[in-house]
N, C-alpha and C. Protein backbone atom coordinates (compact mmCIF):
# COMPACT_ATOMS: atom_id res chain seq x y z
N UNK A 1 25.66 -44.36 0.55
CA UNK A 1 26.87 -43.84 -0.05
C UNK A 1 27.65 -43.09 1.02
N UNK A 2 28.83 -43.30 1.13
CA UNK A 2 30.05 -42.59 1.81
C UNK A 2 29.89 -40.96 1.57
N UNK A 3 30.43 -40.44 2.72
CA UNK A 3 30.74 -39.20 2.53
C UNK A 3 31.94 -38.94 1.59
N UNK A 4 32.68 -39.75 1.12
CA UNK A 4 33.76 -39.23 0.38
C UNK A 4 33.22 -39.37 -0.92
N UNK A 5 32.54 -40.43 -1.22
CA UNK A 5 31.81 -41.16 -2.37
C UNK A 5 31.27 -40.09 -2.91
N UNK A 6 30.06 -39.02 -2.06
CA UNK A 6 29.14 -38.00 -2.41
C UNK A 6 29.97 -36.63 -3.10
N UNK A 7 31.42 -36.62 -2.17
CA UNK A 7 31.77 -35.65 -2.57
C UNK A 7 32.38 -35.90 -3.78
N UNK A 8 32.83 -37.20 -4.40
CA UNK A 8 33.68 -37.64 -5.56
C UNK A 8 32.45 -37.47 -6.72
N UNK A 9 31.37 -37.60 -6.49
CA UNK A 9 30.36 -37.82 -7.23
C UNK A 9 29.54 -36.21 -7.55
N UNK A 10 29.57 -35.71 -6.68
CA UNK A 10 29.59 -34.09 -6.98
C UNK A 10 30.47 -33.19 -7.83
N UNK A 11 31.66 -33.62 -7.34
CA UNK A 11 32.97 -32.79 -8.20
C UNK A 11 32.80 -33.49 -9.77
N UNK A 12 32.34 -34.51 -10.10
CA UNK A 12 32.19 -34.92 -11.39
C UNK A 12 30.91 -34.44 -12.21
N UNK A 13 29.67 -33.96 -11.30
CA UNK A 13 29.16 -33.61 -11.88
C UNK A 13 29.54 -32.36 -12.23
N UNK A 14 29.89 -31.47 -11.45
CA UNK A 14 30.15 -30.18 -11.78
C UNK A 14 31.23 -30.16 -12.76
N UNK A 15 32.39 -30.74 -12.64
CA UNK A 15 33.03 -31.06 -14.00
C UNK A 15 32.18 -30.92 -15.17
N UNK A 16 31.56 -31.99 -15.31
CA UNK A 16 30.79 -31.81 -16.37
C UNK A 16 29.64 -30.92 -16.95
N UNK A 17 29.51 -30.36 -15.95
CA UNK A 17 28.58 -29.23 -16.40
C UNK A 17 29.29 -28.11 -17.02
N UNK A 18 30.39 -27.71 -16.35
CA UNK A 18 31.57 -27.04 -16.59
C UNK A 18 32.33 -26.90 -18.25
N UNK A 19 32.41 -28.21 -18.68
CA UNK A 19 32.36 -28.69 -19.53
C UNK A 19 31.26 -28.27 -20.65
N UNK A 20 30.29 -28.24 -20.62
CA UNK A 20 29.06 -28.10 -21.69
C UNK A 20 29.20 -26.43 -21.91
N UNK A 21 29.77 -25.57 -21.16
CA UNK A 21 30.24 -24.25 -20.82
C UNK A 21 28.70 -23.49 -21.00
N UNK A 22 28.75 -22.16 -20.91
CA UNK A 22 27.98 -21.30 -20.40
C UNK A 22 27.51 -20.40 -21.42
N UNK A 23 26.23 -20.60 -21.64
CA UNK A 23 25.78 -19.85 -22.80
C UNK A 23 24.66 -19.01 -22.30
N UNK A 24 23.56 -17.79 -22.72
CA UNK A 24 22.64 -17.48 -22.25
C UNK A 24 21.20 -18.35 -22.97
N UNK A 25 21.66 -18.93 -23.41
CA UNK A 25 20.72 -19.93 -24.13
C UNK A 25 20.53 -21.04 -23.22
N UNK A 26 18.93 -21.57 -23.04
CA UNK A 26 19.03 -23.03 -21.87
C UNK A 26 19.22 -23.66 -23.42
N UNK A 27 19.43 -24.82 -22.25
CA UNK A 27 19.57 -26.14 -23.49
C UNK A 27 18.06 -26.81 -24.13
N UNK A 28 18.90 -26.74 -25.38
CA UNK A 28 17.52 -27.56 -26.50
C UNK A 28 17.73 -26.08 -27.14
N UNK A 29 17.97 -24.95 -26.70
CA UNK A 29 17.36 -24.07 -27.93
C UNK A 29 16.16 -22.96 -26.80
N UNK A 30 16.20 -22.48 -28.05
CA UNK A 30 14.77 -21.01 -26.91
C UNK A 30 13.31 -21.61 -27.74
N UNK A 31 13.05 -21.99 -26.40
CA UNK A 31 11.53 -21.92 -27.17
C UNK A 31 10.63 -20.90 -27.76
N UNK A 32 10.21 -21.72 -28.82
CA UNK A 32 8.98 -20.59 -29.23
C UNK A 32 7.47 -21.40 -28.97
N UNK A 33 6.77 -20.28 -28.54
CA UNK A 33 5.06 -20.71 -28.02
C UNK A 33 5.43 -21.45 -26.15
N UNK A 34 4.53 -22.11 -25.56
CA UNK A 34 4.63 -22.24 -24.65
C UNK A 34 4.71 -21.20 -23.64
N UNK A 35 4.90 -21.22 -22.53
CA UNK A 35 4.75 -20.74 -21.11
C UNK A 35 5.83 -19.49 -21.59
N UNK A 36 5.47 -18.07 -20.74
CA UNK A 36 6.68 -17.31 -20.27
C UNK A 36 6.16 -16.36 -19.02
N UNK A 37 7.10 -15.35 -18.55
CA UNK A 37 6.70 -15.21 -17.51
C UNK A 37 6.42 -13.78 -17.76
N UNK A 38 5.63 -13.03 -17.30
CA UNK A 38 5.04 -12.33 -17.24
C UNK A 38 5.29 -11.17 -15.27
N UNK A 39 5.17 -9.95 -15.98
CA UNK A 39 5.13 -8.97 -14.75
C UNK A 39 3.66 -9.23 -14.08
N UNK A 40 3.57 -9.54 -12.55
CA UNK A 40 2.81 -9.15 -11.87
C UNK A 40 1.78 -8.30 -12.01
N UNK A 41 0.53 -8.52 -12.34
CA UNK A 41 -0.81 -7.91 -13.19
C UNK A 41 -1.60 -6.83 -11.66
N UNK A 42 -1.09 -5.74 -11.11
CA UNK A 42 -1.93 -5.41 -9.82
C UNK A 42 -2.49 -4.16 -10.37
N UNK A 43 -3.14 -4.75 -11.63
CA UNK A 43 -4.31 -3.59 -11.76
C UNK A 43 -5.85 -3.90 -11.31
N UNK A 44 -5.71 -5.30 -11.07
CA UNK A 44 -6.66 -5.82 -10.12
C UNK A 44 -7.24 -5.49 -8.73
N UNK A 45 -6.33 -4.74 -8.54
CA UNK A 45 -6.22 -4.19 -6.97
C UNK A 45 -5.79 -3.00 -6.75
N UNK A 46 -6.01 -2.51 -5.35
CA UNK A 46 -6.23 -1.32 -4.99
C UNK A 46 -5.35 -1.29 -3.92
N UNK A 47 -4.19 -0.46 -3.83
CA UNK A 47 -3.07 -0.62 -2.53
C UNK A 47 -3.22 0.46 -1.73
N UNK A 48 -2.98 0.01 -0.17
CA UNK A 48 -2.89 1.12 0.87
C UNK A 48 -1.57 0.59 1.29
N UNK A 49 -0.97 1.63 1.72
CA UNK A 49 -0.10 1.46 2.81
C UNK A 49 0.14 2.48 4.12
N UNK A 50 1.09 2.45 5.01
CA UNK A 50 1.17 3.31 6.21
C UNK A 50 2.63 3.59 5.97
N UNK A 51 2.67 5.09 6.29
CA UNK A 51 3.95 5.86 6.40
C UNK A 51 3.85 6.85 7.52
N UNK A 52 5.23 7.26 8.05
CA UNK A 52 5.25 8.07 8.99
C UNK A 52 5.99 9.46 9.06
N UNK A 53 5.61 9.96 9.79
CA UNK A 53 5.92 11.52 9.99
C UNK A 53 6.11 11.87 11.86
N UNK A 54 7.17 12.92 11.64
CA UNK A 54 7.19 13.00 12.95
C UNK A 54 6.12 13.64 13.46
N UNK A 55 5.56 14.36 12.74
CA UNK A 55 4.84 15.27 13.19
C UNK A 55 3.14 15.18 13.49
N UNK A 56 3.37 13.71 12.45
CA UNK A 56 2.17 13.46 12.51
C UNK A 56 1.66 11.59 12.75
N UNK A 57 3.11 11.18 13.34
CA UNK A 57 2.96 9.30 13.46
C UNK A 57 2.65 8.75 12.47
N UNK A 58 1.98 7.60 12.68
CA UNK A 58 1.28 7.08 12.05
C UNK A 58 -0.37 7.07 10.64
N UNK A 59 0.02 7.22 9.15
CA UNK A 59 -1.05 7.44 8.82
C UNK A 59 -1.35 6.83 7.28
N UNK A 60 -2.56 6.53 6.89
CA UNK A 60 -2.72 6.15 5.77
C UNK A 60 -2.50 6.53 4.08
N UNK A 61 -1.61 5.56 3.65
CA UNK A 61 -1.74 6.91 2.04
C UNK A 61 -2.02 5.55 0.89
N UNK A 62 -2.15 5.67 -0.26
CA UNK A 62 -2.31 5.15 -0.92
C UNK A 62 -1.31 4.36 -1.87
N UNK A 63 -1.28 3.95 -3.11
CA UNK A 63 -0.23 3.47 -3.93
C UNK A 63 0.82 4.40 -4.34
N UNK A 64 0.08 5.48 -4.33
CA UNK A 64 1.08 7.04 -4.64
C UNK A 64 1.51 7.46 -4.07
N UNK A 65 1.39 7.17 -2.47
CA UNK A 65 2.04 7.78 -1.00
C UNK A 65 1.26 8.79 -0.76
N UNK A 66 0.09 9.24 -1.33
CA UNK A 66 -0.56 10.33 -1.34
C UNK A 66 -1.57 10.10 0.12
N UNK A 67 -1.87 10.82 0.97
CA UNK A 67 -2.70 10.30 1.98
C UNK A 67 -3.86 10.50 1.88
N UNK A 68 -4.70 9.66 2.64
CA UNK A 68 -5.61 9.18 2.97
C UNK A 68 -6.66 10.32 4.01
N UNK A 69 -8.20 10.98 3.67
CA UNK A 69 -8.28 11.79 4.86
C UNK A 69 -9.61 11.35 4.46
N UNK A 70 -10.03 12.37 6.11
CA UNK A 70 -11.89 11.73 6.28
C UNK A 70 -12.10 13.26 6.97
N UNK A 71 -13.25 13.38 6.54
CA UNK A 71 -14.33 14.77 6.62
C UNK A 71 -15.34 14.56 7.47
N UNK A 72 -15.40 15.25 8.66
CA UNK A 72 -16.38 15.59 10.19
C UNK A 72 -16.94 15.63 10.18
N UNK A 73 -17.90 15.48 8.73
CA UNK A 73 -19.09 15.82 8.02
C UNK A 73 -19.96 14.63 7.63
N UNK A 74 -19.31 14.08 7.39
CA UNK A 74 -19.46 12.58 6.96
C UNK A 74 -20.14 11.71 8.51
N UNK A 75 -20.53 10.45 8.03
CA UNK A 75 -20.86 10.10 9.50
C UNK A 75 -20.52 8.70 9.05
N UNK A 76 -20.70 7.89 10.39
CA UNK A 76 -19.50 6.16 10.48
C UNK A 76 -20.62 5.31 10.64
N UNK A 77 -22.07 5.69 11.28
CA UNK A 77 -23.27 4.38 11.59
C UNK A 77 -23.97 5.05 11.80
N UNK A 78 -24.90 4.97 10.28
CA UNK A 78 -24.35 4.11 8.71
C UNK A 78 -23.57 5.10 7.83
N UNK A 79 -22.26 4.28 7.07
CA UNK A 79 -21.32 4.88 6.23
C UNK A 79 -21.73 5.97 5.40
N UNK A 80 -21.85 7.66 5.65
CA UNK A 80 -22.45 8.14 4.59
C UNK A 80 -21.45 9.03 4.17
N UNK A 81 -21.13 9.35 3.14
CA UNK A 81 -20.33 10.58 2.76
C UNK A 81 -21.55 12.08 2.54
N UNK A 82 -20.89 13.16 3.01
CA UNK A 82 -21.50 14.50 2.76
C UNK A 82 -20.95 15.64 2.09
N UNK A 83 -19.95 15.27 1.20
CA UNK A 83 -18.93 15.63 0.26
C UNK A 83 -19.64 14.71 -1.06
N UNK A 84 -19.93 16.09 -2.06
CA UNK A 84 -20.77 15.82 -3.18
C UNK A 84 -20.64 16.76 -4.28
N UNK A 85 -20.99 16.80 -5.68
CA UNK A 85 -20.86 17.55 -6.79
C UNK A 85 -19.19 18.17 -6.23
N UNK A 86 -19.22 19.43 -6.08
CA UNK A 86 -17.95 20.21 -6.53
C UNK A 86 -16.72 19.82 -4.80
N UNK A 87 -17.37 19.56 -3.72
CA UNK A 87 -16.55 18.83 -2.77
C UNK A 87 -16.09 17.77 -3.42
N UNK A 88 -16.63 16.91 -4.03
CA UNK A 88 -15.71 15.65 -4.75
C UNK A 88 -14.80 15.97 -5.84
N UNK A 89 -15.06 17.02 -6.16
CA UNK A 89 -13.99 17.42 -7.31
C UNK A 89 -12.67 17.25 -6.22
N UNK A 90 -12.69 18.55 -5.46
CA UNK A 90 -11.25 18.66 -4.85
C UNK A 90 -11.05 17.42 -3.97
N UNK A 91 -11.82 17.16 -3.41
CA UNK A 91 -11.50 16.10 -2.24
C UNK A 91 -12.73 14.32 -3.00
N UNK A 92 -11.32 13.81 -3.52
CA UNK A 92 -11.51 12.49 -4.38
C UNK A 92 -11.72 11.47 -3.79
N UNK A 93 -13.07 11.09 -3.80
CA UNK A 93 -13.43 9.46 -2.89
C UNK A 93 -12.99 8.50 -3.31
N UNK A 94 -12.14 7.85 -2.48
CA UNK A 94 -11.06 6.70 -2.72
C UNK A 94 -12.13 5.89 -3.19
N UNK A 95 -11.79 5.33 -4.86
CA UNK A 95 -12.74 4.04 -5.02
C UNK A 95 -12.91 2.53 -3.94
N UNK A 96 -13.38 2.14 -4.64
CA UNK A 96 -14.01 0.80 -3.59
C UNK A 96 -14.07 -0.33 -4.33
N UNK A 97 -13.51 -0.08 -5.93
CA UNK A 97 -14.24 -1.16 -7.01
C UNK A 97 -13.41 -2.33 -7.07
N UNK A 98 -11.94 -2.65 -6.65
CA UNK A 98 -11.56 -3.35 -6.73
C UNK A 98 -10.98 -3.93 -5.25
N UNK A 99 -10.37 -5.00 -5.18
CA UNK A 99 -9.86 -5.73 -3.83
C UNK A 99 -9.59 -4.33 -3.07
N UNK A 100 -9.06 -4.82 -2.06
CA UNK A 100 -8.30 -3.81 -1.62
C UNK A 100 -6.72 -4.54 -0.86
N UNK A 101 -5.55 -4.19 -0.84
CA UNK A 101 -4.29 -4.59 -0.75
C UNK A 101 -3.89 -3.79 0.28
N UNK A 102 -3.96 -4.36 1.18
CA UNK A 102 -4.16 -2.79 2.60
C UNK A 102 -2.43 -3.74 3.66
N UNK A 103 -1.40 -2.83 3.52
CA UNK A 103 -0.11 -2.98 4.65
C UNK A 103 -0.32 -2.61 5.54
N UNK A 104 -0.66 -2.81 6.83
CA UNK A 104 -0.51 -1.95 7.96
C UNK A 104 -1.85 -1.21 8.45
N UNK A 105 -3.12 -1.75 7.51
CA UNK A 105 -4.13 -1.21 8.07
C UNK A 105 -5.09 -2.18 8.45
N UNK A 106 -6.07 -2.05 9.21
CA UNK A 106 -6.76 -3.67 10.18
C UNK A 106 -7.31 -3.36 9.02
N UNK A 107 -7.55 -4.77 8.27
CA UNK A 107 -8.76 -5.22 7.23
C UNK A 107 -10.20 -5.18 7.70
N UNK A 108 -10.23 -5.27 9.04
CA UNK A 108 -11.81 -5.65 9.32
C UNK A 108 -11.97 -4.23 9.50
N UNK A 109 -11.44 -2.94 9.52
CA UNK A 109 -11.90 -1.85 9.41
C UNK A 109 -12.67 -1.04 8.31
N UNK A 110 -12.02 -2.09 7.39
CA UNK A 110 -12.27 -1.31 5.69
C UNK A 110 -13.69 -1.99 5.58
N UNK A 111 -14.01 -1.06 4.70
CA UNK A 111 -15.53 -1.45 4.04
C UNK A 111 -15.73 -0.60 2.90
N UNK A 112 -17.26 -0.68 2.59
CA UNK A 112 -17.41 0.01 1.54
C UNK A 112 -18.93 0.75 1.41
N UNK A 113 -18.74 1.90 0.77
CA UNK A 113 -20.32 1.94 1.02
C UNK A 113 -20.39 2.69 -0.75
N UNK A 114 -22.00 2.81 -0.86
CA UNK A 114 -22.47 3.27 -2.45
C UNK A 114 -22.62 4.66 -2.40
N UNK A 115 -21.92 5.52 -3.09
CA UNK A 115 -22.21 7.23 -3.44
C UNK A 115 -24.01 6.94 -4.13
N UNK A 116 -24.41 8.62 -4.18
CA UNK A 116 -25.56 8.44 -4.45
C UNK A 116 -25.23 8.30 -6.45
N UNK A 117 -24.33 8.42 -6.80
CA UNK A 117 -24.02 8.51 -8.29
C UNK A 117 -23.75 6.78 -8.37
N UNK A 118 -24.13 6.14 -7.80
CA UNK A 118 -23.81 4.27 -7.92
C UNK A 118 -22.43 4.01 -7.65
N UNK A 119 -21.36 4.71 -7.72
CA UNK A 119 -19.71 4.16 -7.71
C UNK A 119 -19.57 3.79 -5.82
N UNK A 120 -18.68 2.98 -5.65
CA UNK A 120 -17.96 2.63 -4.37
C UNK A 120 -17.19 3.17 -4.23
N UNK A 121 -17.27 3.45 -3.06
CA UNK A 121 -16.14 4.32 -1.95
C UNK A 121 -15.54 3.47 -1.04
N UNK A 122 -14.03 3.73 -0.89
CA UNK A 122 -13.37 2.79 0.23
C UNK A 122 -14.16 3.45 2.17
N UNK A 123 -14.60 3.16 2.64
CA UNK A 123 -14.27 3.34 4.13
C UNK A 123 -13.70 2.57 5.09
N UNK A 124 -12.62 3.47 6.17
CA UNK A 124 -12.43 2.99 6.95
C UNK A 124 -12.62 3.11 8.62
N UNK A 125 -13.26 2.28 9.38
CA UNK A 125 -13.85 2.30 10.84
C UNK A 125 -14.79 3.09 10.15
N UNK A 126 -15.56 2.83 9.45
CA UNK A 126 -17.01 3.90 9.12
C UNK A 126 -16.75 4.81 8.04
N UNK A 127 -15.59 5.43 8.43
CA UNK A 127 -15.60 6.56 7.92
C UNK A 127 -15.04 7.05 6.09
N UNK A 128 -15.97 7.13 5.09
CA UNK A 128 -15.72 7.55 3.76
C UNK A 128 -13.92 7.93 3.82
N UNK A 129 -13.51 7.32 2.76
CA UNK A 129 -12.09 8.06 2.88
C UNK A 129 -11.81 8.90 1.09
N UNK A 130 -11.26 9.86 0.99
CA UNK A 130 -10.73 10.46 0.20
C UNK A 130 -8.98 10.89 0.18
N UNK A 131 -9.19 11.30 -1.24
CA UNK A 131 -7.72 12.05 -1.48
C UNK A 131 -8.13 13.24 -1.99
N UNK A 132 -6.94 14.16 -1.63
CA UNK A 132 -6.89 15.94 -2.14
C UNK A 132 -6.45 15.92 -3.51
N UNK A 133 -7.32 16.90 -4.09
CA UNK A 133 -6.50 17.47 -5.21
C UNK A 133 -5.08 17.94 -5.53
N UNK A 134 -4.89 18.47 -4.53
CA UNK A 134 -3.66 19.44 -4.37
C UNK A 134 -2.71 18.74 -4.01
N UNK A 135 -2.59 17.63 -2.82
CA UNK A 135 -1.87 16.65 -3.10
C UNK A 135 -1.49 15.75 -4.23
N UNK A 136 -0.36 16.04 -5.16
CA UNK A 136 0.48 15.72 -6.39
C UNK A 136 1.40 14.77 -6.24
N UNK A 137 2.31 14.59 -4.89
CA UNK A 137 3.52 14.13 -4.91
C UNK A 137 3.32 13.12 -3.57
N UNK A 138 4.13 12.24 -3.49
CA UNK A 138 4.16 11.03 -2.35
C UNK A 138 4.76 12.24 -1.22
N UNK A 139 4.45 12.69 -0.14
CA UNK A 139 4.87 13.08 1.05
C UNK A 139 4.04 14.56 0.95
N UNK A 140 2.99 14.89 -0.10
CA UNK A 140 2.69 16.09 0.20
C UNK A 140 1.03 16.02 1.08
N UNK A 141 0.59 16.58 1.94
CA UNK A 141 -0.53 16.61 2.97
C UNK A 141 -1.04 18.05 2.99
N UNK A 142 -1.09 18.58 1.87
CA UNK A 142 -1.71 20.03 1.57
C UNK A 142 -3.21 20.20 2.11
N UNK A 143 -3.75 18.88 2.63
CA UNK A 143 -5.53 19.15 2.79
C UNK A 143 -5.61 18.74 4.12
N UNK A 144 -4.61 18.66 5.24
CA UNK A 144 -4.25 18.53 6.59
C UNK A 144 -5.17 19.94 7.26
N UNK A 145 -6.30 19.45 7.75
CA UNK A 145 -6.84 20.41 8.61
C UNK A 145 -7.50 21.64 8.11
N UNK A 146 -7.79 21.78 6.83
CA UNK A 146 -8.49 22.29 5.73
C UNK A 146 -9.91 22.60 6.07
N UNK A 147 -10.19 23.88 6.73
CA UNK A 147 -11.30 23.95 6.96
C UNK A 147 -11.85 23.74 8.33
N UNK A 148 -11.15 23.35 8.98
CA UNK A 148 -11.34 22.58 10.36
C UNK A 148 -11.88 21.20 10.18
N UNK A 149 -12.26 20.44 8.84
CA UNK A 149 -13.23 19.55 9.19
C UNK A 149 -12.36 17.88 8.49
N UNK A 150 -10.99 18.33 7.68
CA UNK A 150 -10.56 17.73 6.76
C UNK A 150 -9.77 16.80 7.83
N UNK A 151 -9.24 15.85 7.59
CA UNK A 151 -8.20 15.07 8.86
C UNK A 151 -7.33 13.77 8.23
N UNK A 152 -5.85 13.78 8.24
CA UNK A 152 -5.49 12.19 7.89
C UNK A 152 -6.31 11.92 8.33
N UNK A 153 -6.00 10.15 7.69
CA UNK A 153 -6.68 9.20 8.64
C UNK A 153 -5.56 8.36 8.82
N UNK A 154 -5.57 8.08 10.21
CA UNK A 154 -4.56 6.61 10.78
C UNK A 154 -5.37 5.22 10.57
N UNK A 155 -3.76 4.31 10.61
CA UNK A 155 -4.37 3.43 10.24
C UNK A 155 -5.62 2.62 11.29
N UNK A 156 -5.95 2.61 12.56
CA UNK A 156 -6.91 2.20 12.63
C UNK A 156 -8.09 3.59 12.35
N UNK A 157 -8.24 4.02 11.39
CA UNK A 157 -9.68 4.98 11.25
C UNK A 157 -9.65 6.35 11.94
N UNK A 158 -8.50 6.69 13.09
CA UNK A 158 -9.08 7.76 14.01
C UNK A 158 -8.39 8.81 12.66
N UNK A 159 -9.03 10.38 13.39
CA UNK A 159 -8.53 11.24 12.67
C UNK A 159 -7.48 11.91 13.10
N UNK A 160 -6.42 12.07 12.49
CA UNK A 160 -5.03 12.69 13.20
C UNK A 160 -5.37 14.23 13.10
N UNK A 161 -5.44 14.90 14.01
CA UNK A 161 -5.56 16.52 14.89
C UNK A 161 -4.15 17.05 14.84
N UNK A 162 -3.78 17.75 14.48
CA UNK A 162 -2.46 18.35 14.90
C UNK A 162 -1.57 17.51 15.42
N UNK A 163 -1.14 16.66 16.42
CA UNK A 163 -0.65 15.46 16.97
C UNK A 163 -0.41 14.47 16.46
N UNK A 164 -0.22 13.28 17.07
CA UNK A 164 -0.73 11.67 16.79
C UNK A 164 -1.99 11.05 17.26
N UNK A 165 -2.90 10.56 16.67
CA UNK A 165 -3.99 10.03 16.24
C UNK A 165 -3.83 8.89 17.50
N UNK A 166 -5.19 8.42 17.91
CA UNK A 166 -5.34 7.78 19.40
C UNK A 166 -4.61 6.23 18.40
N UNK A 167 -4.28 5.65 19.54
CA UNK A 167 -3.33 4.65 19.65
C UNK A 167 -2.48 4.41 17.82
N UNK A 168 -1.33 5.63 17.72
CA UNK A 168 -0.66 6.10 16.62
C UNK A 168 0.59 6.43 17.40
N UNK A 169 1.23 5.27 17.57
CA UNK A 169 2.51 5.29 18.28
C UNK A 169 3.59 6.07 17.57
N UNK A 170 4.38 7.02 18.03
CA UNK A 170 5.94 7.55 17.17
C UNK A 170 6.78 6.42 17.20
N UNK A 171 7.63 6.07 16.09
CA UNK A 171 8.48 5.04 16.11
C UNK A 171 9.84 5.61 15.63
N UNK A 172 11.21 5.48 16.16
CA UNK A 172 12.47 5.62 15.85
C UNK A 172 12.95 5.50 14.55
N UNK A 173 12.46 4.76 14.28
CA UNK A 173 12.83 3.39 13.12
C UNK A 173 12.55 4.18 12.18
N UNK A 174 13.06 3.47 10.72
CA UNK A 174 13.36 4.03 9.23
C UNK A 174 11.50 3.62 9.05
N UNK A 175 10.28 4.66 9.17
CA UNK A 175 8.89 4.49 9.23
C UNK A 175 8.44 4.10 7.64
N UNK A 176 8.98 4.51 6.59
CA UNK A 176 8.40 4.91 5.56
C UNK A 176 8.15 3.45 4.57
N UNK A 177 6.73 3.01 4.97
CA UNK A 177 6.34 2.04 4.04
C UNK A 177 5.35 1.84 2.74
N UNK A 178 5.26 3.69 2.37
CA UNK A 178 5.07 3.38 1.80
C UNK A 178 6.16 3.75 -0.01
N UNK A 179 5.94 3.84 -1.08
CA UNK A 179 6.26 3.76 -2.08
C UNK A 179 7.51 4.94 -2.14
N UNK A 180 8.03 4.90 -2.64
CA UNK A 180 9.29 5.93 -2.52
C UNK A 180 9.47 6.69 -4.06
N UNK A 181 8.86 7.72 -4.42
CA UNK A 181 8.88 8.17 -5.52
C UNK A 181 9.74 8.15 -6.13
N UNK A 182 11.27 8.53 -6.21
CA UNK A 182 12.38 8.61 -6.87
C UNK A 182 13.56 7.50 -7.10
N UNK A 183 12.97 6.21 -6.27
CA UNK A 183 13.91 5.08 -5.69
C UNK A 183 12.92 4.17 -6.67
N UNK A 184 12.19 3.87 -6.72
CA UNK A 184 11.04 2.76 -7.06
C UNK A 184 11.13 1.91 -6.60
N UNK A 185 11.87 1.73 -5.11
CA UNK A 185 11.60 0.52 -4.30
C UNK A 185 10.13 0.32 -4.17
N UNK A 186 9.68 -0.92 -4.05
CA UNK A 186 8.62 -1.45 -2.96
C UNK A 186 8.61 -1.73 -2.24
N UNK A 187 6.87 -1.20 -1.27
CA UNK A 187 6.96 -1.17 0.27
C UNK A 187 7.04 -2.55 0.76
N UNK A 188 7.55 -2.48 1.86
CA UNK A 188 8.18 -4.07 2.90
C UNK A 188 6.51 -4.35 2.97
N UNK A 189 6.10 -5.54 3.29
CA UNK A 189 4.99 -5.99 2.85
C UNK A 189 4.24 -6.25 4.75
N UNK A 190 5.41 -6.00 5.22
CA UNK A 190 5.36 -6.29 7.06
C UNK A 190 5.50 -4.78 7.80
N UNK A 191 4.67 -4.28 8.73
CA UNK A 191 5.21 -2.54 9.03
C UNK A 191 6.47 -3.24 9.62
N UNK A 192 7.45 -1.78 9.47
CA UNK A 192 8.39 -1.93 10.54
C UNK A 192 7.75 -1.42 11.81
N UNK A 193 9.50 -1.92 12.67
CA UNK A 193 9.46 -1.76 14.24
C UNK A 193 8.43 -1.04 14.33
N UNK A 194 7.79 -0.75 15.50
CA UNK A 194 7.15 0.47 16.02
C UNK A 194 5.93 0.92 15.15
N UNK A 195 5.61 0.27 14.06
CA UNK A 195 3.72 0.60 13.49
C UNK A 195 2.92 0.12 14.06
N UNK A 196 1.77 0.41 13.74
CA UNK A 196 0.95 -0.09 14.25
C UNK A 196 1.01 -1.54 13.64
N UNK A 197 -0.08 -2.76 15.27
CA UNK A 197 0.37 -4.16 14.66
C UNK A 197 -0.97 -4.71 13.91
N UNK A 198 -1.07 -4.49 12.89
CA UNK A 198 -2.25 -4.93 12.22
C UNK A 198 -1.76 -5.94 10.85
């Protein structure tokens, strides 16, 4: 068929569609029974992501933006936590029970190990990870250095000290991937510029 042919044969269809005019109804009618679509089910899973701070680079927080920390106390080989009875109250061992949905953090770092109460704990590079009590809100880090022994954790595992965390690059760039409390965007599924490349 001609190029003029295609375009004569286009403009007629659209004519005619034009024609049947525009309803919010598909055609035939709305079905009843059969297929529909449904919201995305991620109670199946367990999300991490990485957000940044100047102050502190690169570091891990969860679905809530809430971060991610590991205790000096604890040891990496073999995975043990030493935070127990009333330490787990305040400082909450990230479960382990479902997938895990990790942006920006090396997968082969994560693991898991068994509390002595039977439940799973997320770890990462070894190390048991938890969340603070006191941390409430996406950007708050109230259990930063708590004791001397408390520490983010970056995303490959190290513990962030006052500084940036060993290879926890500062990046220019708009850092914040993870969840945005007041916007309800969702996080870019790729780090930006300048994260770490995992």
């Amino acid at each position: 068929m001609r190029r003029g042919q295609a375009i004569t044969a286009l403009a007629a269809l659209a004519v005619s569609l034009t024609a049947c005019g525009s309803t919010n109804e598909p055609p035939g009618g709305v079905a009843t029974g059969g297929l529909s679509a449904k919201n995305a089910d991620n109670s199946a899973s367990m999300a991490l992501f990485i957000s940044n701070r100047d102050d502190m680079g690169w570091f891990i927080t969860d679905g809530d933006g809430l971060p991610l920390y590991r205790f000096d106390k604890d040891t990496p080989k073999p995975s043990k936590s030493n935070c127990e009875g009333e330490c787990a109250n305040t400082w909450k061992p990230v479960p382990a029970d479902k997938p895990v949905m990790a942006t920006g953090v090396d997968p082969i770092s994560m693991g898991v190990l068994t509390r002595p109460d039977g439940t799973k704990q997320l770890t990462i590079a070894g190390f048991p990870q938890y969340t603070y009590a006191e941390d409430k809100a996406a950007g708050d880090m109230k259990g930063q250095g708590k004791g001397g022994t408390w520490w983010v954790t970056a995303p490959n595992g190290a513990k962030i000290t006052g500084g940036k965390a060993q290879n926890n690059s500062k990046s220019s760039s708009k850092p914040s991937t993870s969840p945005s409390p007041n916007t309800g965007q969702t996080p870019s599924s790729a780090p930006t510029s300048g994260a770490p490349g995992y």
